[in-house]
C-alpha atoms as a PDB file:
ATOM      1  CA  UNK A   1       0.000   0.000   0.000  1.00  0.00           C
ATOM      2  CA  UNK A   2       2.679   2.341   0.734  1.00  0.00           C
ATOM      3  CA  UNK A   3       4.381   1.707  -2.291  1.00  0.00           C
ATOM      4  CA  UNK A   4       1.218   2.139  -4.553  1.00  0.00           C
ATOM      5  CA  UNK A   5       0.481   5.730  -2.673  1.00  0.00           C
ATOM      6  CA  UNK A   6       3.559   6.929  -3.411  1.00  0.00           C
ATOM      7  CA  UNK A   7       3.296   6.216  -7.261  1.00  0.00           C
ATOM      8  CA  UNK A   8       0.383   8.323  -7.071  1.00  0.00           C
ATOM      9  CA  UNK A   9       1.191  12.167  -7.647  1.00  0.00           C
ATOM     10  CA  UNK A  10      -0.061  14.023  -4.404  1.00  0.00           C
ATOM     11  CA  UNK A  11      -3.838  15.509  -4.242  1.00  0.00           C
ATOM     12  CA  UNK A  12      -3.711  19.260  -3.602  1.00  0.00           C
ATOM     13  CA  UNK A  13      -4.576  19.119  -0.167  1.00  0.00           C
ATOM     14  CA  UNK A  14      -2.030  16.289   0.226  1.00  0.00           C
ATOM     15  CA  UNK A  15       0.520  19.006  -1.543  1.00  0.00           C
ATOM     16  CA  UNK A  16       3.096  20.202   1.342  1.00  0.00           C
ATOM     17  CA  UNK A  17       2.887  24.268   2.017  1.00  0.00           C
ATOM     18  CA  UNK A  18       5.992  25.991   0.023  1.00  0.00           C
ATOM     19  CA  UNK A  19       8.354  28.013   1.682  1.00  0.00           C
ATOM     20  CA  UNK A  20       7.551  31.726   1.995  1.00  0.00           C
ATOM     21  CA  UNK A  21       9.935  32.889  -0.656  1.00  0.00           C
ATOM     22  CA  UNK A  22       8.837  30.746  -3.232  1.00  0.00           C
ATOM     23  CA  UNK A  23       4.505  29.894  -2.510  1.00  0.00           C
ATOM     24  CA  UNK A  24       2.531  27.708  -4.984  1.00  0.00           C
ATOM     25  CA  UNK A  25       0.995  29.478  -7.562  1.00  0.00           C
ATOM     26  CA  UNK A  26      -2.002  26.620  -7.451  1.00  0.00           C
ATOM     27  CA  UNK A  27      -4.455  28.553  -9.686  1.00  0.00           C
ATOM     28  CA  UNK A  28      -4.265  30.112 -13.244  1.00  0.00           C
ATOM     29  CA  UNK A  29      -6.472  32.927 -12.012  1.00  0.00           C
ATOM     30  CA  UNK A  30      -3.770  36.107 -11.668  1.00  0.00           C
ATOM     31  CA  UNK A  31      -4.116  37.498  -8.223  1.00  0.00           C
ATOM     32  CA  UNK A  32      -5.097  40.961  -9.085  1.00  0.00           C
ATOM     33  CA  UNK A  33      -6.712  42.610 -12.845  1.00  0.00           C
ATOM     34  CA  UNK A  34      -3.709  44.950 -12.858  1.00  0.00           C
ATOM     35  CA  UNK A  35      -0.815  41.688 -12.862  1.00  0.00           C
ATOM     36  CA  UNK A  36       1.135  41.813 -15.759  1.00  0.00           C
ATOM     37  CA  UNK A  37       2.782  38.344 -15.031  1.00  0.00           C
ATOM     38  CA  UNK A  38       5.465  36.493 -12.444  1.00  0.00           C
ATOM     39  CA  UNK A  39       9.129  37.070 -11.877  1.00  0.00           C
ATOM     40  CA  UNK A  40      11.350  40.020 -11.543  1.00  0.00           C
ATOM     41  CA  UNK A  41       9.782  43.288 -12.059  1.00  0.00           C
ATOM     42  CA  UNK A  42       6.154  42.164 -12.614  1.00  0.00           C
ATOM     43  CA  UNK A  43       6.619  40.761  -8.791  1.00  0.00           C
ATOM     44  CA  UNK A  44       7.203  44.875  -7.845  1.00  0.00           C
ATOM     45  CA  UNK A  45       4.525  46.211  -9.898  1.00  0.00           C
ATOM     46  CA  UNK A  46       1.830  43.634  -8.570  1.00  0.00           C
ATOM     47  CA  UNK A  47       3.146  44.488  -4.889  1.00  0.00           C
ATOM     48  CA  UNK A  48       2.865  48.126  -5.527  1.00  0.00           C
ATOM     49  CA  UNK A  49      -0.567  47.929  -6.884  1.00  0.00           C
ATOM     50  CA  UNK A  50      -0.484  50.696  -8.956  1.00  0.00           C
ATOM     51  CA  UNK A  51      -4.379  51.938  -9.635  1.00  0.00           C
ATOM     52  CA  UNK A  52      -4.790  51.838  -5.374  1.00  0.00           C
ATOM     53  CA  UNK A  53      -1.473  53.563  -4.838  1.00  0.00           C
ATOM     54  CA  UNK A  54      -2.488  56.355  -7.214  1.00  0.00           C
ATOM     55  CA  UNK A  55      -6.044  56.368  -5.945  1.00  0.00           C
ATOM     56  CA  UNK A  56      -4.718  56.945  -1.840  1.00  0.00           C
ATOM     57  CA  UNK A  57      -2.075  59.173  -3.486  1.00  0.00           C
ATOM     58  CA  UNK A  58      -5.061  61.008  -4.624  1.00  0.00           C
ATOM     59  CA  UNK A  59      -6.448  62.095  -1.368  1.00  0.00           C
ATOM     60  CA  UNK A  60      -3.161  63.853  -0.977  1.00  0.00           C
ATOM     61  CA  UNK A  61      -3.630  66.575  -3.512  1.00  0.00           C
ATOM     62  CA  UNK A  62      -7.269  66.705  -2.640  1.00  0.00           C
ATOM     63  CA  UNK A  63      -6.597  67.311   0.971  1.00  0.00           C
ATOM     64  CA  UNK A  64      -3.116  69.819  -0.226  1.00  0.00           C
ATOM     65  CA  UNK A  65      -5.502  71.909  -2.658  1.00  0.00           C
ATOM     66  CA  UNK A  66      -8.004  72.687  -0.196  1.00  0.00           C
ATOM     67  CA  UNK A  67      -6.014  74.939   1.710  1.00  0.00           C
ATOM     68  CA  UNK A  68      -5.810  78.622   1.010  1.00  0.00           C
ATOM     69  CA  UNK A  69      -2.731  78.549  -0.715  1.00  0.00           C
ATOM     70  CA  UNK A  70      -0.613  75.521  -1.955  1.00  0.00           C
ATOM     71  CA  UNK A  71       2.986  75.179  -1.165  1.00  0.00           C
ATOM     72  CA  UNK A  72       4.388  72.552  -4.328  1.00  0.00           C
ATOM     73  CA  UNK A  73       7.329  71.680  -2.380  1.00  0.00           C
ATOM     74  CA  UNK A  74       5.390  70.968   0.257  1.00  0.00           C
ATOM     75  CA  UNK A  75       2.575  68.787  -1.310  1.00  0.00           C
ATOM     76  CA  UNK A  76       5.384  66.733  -3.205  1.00  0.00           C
ATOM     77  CA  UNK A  77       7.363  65.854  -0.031  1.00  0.00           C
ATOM     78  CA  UNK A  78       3.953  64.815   1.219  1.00  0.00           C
ATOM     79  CA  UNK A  79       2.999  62.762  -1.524  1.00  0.00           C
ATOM     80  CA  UNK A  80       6.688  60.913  -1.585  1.00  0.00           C
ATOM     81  CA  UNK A  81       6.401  60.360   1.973  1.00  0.00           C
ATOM     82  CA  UNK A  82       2.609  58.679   1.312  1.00  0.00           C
ATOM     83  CA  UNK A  83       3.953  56.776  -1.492  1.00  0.00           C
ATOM     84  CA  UNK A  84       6.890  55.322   0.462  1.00  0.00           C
ATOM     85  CA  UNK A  85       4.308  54.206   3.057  1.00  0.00           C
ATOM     86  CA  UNK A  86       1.508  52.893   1.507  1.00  0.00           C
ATOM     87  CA  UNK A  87       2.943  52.075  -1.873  1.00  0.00           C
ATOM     88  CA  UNK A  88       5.921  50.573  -0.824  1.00  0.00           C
ATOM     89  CA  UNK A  89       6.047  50.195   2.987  1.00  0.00           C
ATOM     90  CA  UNK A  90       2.252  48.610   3.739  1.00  0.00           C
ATOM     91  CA  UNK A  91       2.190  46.675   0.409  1.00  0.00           C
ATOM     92  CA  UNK A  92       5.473  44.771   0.972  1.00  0.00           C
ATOM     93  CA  UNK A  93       4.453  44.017   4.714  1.00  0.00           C
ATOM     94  CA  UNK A  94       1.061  42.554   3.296  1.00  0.00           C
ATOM     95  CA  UNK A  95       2.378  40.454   0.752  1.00  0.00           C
ATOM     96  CA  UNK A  96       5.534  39.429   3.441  1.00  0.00           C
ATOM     97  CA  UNK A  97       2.233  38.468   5.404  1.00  0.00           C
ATOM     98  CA  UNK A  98       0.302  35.050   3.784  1.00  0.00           C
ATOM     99  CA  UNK A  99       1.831  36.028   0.477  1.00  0.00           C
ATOM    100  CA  UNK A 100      -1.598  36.802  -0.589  1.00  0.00           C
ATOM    101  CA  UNK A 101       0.129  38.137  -4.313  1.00  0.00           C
ATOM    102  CA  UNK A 102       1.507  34.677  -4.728  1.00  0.00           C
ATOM    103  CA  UNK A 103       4.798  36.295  -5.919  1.00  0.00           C
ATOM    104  CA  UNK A 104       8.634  34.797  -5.859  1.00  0.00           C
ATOM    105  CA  UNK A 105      10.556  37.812  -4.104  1.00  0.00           C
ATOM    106  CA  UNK A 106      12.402  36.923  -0.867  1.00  0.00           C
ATOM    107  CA  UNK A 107      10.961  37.740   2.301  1.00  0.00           C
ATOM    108  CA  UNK A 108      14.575  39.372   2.981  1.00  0.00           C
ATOM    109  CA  UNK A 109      13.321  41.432   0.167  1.00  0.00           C
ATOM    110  CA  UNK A 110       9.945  42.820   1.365  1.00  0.00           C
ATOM    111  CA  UNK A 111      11.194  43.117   5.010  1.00  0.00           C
ATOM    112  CA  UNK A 112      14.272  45.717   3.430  1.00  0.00           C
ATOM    113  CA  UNK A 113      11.286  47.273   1.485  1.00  0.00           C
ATOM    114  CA  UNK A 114       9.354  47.991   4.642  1.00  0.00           C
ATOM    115  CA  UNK A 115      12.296  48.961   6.604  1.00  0.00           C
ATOM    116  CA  UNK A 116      13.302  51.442   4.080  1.00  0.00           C
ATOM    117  CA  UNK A 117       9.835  52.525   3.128  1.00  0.00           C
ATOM    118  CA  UNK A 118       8.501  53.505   6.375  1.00  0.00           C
ATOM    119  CA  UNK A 119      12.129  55.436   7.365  1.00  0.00           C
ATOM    120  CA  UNK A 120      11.975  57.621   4.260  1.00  0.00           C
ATOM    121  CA  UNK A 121       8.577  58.380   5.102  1.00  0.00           C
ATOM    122  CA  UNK A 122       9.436  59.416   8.820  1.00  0.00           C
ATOM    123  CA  UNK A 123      12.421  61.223   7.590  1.00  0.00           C
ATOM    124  CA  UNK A 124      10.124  63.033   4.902  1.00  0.00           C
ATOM    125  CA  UNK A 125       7.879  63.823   7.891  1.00  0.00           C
ATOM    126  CA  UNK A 126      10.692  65.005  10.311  1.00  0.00           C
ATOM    127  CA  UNK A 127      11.745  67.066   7.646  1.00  0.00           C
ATOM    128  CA  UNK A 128       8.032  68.755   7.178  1.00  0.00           C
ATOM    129  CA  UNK A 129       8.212  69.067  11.053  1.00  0.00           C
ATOM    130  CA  UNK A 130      11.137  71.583  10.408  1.00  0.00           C
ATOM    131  CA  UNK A 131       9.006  73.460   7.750  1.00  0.00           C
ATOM    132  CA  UNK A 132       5.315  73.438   9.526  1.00  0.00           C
ATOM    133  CA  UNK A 133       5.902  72.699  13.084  1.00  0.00           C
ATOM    134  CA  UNK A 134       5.304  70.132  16.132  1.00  0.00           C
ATOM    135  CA  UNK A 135       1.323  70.037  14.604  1.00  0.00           C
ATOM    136  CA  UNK A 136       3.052  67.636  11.763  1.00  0.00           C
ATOM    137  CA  UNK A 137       4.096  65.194  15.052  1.00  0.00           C
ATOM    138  CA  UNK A 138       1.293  63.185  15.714  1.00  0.00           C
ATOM    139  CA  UNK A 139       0.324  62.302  12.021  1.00  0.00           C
ATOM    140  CA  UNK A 140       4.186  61.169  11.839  1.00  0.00           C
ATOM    141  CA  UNK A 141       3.859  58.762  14.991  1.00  0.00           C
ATOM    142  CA  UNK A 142      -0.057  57.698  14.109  1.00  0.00           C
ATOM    143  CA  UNK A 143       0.824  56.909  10.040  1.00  0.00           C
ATOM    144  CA  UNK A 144       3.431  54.108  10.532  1.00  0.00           C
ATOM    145  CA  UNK A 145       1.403  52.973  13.549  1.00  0.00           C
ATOM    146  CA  UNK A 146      -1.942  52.848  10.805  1.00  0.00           C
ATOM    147  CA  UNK A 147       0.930  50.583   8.312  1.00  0.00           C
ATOM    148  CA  UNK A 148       1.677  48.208  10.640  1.00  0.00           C
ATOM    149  CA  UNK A 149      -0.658  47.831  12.672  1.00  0.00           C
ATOM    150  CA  UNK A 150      -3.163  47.249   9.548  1.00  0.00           C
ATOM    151  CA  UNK A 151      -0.868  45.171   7.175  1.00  0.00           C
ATOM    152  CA  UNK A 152       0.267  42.787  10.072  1.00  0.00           C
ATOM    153  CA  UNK A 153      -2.686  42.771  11.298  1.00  0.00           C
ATOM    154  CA  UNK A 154      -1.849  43.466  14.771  1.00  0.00           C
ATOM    155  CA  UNK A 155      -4.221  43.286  17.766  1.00  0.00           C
ATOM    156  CA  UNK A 156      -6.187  40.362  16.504  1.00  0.00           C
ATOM    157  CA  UNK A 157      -6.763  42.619  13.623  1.00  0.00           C
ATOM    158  CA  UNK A 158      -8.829  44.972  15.213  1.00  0.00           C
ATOM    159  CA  UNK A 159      -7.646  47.185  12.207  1.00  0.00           C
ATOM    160  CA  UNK A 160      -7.878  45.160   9.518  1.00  0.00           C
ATOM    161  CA  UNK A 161     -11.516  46.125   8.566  1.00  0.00           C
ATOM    162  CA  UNK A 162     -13.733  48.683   6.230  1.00  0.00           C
ATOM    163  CA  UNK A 163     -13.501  51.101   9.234  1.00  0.00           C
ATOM    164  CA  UNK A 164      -9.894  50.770  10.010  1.00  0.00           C
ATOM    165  CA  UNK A 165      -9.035  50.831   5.681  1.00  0.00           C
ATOM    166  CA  UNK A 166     -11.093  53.577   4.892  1.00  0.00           C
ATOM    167  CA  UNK A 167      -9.754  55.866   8.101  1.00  0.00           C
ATOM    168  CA  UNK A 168      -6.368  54.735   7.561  1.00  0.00           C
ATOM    169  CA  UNK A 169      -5.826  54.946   3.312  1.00  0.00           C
ATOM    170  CA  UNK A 170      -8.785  57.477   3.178  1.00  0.00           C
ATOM    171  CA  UNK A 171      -9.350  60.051   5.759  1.00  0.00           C
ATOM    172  CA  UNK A 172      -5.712  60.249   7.398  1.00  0.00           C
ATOM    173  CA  UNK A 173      -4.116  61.095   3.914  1.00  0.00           C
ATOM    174  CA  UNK A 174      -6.390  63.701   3.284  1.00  0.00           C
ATOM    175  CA  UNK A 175      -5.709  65.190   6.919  1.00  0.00           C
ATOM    176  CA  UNK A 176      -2.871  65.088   6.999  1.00  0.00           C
ATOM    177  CA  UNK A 177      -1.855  66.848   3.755  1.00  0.00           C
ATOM    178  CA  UNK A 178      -4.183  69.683   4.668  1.00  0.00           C
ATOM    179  CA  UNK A 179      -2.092  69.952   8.290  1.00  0.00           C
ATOM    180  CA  UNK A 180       1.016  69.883   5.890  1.00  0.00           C
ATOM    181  CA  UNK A 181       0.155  72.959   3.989  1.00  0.00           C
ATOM    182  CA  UNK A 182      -1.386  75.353   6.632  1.00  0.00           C
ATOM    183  CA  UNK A 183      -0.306  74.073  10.091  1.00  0.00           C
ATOM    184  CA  UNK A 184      -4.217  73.294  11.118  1.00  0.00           C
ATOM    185  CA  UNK A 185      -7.597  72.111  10.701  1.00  0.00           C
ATOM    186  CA  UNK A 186     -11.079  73.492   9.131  1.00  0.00           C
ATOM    187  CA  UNK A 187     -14.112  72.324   8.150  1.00  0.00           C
ATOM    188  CA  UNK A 188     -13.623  72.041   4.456  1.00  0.00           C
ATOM    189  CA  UNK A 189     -10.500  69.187   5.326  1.00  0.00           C
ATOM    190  CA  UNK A 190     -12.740  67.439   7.174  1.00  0.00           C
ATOM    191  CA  UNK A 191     -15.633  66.669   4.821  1.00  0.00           C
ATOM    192  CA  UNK A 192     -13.216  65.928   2.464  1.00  0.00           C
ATOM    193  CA  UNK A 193     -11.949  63.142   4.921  1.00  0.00           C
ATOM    194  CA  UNK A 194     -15.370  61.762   5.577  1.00  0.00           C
ATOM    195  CA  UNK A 195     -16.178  61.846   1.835  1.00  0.00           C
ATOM    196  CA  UNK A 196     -13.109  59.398   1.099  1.00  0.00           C
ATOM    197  CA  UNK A 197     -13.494  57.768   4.136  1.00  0.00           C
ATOM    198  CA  UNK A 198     -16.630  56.598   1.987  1.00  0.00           C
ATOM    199  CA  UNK A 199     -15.238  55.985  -0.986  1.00  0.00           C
ATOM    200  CA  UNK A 200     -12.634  53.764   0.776  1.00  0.00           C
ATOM    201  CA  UNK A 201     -15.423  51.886   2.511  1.00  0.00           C
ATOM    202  CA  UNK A 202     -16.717  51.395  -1.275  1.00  0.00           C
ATOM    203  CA  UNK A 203     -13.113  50.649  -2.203  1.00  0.00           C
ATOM    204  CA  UNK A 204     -12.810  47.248   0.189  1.00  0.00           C
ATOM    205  CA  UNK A 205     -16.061  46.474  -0.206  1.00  0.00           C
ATOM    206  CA  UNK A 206     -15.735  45.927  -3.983  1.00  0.00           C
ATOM    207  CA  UNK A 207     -12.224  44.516  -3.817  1.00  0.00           C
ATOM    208  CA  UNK A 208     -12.881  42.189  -0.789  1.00  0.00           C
ATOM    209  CA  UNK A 209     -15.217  39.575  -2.582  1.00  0.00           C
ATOM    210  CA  UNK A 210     -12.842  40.824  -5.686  1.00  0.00           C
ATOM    211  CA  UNK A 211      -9.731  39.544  -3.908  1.00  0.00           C
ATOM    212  CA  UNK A 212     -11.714  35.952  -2.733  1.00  0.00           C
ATOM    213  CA  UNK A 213     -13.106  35.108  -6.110  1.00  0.00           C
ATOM    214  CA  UNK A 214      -9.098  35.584  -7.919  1.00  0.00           C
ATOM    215  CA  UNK A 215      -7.026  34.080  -4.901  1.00  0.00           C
ATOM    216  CA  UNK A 216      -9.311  31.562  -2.772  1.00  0.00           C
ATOM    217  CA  UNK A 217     -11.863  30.406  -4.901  1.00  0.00           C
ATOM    218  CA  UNK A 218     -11.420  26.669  -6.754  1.00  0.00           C
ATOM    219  CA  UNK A 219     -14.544  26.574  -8.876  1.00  0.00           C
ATOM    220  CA  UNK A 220     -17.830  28.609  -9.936  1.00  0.00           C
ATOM    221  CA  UNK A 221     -20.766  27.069 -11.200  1.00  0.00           C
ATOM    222  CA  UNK A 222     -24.443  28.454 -11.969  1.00  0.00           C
ATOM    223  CA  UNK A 223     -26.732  30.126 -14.126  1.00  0.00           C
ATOM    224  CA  UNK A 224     -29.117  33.161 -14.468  1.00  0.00           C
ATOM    225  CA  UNK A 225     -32.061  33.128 -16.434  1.00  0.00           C
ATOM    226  CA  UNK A 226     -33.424  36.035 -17.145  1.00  0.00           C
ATOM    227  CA  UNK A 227     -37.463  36.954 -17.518  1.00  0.00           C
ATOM    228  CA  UNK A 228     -37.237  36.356 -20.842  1.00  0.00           C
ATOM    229  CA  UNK A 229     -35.992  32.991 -20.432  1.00  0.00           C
ATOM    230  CA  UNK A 230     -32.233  33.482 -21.289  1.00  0.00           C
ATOM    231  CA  UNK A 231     -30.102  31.084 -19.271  1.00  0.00           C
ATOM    232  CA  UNK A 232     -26.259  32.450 -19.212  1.00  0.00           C
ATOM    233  CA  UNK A 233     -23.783  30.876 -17.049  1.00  0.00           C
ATOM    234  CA  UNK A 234     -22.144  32.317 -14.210  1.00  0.00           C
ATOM    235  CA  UNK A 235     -18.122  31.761 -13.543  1.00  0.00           C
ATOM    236  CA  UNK A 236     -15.337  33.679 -12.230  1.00  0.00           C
ATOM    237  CA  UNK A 237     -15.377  36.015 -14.912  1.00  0.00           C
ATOM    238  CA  UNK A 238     -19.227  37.063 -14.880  1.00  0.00           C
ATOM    239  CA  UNK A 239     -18.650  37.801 -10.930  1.00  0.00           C
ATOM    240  CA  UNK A 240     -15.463  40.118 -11.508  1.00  0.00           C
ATOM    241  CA  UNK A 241     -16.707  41.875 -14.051  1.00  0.00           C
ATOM    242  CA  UNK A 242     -18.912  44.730 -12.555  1.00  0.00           C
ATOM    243  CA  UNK A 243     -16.398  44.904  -8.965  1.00  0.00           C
ATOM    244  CA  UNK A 244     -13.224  45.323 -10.734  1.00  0.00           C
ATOM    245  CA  UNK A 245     -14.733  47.510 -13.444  1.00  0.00           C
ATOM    246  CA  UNK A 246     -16.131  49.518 -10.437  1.00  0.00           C
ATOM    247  CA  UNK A 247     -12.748  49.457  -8.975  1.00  0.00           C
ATOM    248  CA  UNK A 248     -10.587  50.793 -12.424  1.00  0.00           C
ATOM    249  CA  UNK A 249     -13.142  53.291 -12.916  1.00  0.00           C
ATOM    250  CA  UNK A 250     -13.132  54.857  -8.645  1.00  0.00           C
ATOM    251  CA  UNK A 251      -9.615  54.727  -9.322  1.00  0.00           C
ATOM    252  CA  UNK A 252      -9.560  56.417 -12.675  1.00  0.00           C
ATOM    253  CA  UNK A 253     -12.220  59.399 -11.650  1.00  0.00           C
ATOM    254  CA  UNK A 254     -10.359  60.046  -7.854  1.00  0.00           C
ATOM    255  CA  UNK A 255      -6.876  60.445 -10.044  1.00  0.00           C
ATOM    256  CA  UNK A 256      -8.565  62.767 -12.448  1.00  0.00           C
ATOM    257  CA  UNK A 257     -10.427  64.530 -10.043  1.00  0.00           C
ATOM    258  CA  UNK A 258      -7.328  64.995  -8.006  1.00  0.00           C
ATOM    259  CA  UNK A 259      -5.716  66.025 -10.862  1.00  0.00           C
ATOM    260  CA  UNK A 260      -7.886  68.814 -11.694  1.00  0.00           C
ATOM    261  CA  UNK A 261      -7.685  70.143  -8.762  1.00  0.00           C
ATOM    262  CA  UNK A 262      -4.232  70.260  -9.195  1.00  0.00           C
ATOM    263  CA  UNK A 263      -4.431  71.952 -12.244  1.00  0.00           C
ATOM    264  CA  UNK A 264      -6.289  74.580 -10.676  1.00  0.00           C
ATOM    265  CA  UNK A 265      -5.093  75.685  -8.262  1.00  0.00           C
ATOM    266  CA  UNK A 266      -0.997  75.708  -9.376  1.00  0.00           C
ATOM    267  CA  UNK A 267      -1.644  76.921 -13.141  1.00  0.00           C
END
């Protein structure tokens, strides 16, 4: 008997767990619509998740543009800073955490990227601290708190919800570039905070079932018939369709939107 098993080629739950630096990549199905591939730099551009970064990135200029008047320098050094902690910092500690992206890179490799990404960001912010004042302090301390505590899920993951997403990648970017550019708060900031606090709710609640149906689903099976008797079958595809179209199109209007702003108020 124990020769004939082995003969056998191993069922998939039978299939021993991979290291961390190299996981299985036991289904077709790419892990995210933006994946361009496996290996070398398509591992980067997958962790980085381009359309999201450039979505948070957004809230940035939203929340710079709102104030009176809009210091460049400053607005750039606060969009760096984001982008070293969200786009590289948070992303590299999520994937270094399940390996939900399914990619080859080293853990070695997204540790260093984490390291580094969150420093540049603090130095970014100790830097703004010399330029705007002690007000810049807390959102320097509370940010990497938001990365880690989020990504690694920390607390029993009391963070890793809608709530905890959309305050953490919505509201706190647009806060904090509006404290950036005029040492306070107003009222204007703060709608703007709530409103992508919203859209960031919308955001993981589109890309949550999103995210299940490309990376933990084996198999979809159904139909729909419609009134008029029509039968078409469902699969992964018919699912994804209308939540990652939702998702490239949020992410497409909040960059443009941003982006005139930007135009606006610097031209």
């Amino acid at each position: 008997m124990a020769d004939e098993r082995a003969s056998v080629p191993p069922t998939r739950d039978e299939t021993p767990p991979a290291c961390d630096d190299a996981p299985p990549t036991h289904d077709s199905v790419a892990p995210a619509f933006y994946a361009v591939g496996t290996g070398g730099w398509r591992d980067w551009w997958i962790v980085l998740h381009p359309p999201y970064t450039a979505w948070h990135l957004s809230y940035i200029v939203v929340g710079a543009c709102l104030a009176p008047f809009v210091n460049t320098t400053r607005l750039l050094a606060t969009l760096l800073a984001f982008f070293f902690a969200v786009g590289v910092a948070a992303h590299a500690l999520d994937e270094l955490h399940g390996r939900p992206l399914r990619t080859q890179l080293r853990s070695e490799y997204l540790v260093a990227a984490s390291v580094t990404g969150l420093a540049a960001a603090v130095v970014l912010g100790a830097i703004g601290v010399t330029r705007t004042g002690w007000v810049l302090v807390p959102f320097i301390v509370i940010g990497p708190l938001i990365v880690v505590a989020y990504n690694a899920e920390l607390f029993g993951g009391v963070m890793h919800n809608d709530a905890g997403f959309a305050a953490g990648w919505g509201a706190f970017p647009v806060l904090t570039a509006y404290v950036a550019q005029t040492k306070t708060l107003a009222l204007a900031p703060v709608l703007a905070a709530l409103g992508a606090f919203g859209l960031s709710v919308a955001q993981r609640r589109l890309s949550t079932p999103a995210r299940a149906l490309r990376r933990r689903t084996e198999h979809v099976e159904g139909t729909v018939t419609s009134s008029s008797g029509e039968v078409r079958a469902i699969d992964r595809g018919y699912l994804l369709a209308p939540l990652e179209g939702a998702l490239g199109a949020l992410a497409w209007a909040t960059v443009l939107f941003a982006t005139a702003l930007a135009v606006a108020r610097l031209t």
